[in-house]
N, C-alpha and C. Protein backbone atom coordinates (compact mmCIF):
# COMPACT_ATOMS: atom_id res chain seq x y z
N UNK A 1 110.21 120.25 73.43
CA UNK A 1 109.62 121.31 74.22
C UNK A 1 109.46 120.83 75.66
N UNK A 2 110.13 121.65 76.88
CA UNK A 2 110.31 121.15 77.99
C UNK A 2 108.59 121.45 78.50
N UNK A 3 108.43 121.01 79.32
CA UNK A 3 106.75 120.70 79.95
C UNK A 3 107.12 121.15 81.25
N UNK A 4 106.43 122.05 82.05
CA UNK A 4 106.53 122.34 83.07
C UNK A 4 104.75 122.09 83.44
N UNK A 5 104.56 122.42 84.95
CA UNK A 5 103.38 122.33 85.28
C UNK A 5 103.26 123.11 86.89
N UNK A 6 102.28 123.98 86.87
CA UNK A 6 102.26 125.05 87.74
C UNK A 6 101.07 124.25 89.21
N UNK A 7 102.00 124.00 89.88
CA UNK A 7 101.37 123.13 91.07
C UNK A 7 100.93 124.26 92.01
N UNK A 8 99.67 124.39 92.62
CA UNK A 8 99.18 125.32 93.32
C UNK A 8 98.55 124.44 94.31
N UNK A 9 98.94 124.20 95.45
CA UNK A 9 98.81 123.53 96.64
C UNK A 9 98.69 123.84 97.88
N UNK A 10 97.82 123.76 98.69
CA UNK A 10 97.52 124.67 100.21
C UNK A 10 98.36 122.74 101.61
N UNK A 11 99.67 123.34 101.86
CA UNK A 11 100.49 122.47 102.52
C UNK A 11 99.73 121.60 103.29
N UNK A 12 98.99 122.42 104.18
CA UNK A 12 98.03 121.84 105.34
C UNK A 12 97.04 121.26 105.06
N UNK A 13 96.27 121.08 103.43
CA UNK A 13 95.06 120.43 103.09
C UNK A 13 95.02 118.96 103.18
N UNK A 14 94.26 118.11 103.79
CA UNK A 14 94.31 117.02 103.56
C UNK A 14 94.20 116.33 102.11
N UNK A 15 93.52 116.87 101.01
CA UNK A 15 93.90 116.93 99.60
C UNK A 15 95.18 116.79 98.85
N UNK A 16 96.27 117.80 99.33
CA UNK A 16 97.36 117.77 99.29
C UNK A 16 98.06 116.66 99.23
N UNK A 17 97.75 116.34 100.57
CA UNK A 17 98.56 115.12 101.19
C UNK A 17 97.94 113.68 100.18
N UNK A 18 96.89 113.51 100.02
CA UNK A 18 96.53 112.22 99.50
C UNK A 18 96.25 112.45 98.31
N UNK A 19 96.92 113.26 97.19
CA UNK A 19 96.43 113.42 96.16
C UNK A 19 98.45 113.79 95.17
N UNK A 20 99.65 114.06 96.54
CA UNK A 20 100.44 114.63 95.88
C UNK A 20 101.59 113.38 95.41
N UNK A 21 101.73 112.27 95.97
CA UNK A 21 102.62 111.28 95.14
C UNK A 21 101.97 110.84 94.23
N UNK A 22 100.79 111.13 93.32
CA UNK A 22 99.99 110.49 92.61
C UNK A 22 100.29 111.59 91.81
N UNK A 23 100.25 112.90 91.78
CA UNK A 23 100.55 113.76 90.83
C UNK A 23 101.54 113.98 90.24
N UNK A 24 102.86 113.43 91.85
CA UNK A 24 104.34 113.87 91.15
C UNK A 24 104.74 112.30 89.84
N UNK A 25 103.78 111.28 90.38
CA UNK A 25 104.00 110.28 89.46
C UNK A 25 103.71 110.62 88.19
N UNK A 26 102.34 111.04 87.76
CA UNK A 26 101.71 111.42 86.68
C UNK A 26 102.73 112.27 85.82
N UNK A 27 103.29 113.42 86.41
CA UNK A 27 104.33 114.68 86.07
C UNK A 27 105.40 113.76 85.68
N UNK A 28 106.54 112.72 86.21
CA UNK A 28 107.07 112.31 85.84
C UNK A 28 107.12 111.15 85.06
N UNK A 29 105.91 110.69 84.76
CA UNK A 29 105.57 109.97 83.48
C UNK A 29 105.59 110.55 82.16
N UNK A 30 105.52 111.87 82.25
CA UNK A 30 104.64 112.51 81.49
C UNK A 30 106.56 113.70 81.04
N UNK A 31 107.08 113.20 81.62
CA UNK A 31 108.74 114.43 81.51
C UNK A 31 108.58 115.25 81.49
N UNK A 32 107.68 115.92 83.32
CA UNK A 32 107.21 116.89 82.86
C UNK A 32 107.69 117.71 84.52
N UNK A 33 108.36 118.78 84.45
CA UNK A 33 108.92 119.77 85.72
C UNK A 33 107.92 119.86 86.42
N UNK A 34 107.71 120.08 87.73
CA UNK A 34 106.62 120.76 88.23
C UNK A 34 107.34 122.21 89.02
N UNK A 35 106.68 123.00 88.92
CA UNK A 35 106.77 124.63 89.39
C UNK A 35 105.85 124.45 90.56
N UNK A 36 106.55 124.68 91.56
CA UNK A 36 105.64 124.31 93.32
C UNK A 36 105.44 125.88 93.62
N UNK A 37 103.83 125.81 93.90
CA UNK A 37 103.34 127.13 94.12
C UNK A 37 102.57 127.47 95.43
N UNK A 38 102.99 126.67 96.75
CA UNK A 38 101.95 126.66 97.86
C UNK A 38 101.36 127.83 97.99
N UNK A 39 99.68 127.72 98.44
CA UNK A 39 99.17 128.87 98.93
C UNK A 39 98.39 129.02 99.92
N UNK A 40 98.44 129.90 100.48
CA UNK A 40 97.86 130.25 101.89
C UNK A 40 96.16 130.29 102.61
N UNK A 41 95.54 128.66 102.22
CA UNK A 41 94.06 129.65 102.09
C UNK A 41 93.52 129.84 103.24
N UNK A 42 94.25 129.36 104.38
CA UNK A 42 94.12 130.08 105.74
C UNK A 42 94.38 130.95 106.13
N UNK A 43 94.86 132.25 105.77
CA UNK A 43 95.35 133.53 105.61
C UNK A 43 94.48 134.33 104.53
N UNK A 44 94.44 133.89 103.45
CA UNK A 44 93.97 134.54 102.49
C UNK A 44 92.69 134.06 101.78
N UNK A 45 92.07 132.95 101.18
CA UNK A 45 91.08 132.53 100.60
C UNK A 45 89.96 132.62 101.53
N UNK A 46 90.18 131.83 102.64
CA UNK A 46 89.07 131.30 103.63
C UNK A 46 88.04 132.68 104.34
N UNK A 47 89.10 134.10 104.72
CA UNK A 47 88.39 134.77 105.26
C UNK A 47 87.49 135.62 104.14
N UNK A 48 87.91 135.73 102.89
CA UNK A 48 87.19 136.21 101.11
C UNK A 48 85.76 135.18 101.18
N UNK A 49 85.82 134.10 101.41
CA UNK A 49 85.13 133.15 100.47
C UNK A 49 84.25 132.34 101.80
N UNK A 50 84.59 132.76 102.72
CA UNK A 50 83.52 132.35 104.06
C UNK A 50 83.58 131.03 104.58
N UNK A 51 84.42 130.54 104.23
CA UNK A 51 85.09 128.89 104.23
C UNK A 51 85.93 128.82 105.96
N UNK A 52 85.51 127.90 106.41
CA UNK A 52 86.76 127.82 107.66
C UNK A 52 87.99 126.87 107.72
N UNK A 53 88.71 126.78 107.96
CA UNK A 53 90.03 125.42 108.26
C UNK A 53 89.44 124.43 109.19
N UNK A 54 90.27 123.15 108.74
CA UNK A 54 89.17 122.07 109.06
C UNK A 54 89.21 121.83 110.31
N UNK A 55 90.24 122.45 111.44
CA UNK A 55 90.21 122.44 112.60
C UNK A 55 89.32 123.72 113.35
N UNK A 56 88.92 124.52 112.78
CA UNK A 56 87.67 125.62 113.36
C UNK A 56 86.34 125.10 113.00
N UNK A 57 85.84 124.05 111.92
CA UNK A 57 84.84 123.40 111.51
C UNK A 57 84.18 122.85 112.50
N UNK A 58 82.97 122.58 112.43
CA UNK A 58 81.95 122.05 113.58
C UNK A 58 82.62 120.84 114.12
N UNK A 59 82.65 120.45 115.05
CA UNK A 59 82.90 118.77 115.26
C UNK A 59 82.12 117.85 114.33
N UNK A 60 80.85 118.14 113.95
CA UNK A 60 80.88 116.50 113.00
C UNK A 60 81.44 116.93 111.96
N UNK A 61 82.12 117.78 111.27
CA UNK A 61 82.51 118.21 109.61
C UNK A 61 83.70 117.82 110.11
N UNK A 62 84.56 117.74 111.19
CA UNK A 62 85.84 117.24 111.40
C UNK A 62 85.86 115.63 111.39
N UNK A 63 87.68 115.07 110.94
CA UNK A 63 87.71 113.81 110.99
C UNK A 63 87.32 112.94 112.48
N UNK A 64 87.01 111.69 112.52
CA UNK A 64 86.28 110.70 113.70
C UNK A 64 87.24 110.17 113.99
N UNK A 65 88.41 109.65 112.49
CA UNK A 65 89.03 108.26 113.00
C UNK A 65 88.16 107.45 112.10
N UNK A 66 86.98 107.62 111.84
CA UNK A 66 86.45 106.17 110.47
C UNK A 66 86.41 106.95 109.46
N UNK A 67 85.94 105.72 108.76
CA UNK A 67 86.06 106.10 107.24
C UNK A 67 85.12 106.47 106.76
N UNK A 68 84.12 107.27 105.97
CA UNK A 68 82.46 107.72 106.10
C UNK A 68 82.84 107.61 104.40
């Protein structure tokens, strides 16, 4: 039975980024397809759910450059 896995990913998240060679490893340990599903939550989630993108965020909720 082939294994697929429904990846739902926002491109621009810093999440994304430090969370996605660790997943595609896992998936291909595992013989398993992934189905790439990016989504938009700067367009669509953020203005529903009252959330901002991390570049409209206050200055201290944005990155410094250290590590906190």
């Amino acid at each position: 039975m082939a294994l697929t896995v429904d990846y739902y990913f926002a491109p621009n998240s810093p999440w994304t980024y430090l969370g996605h060679e660790r997943f595609a490893q896992i998936a291909k340990a595992a013989g398993a397809s992934i189905n790439v599903l990016p989504v938009d939550l700067g367009g669509k989630v953020f203005p529903v759910s009252g959330g901002l993108p991390l570049a409209k965020r206050a200055p201290q909720r944005q990155p410094t450059g250290s590590s906190n």
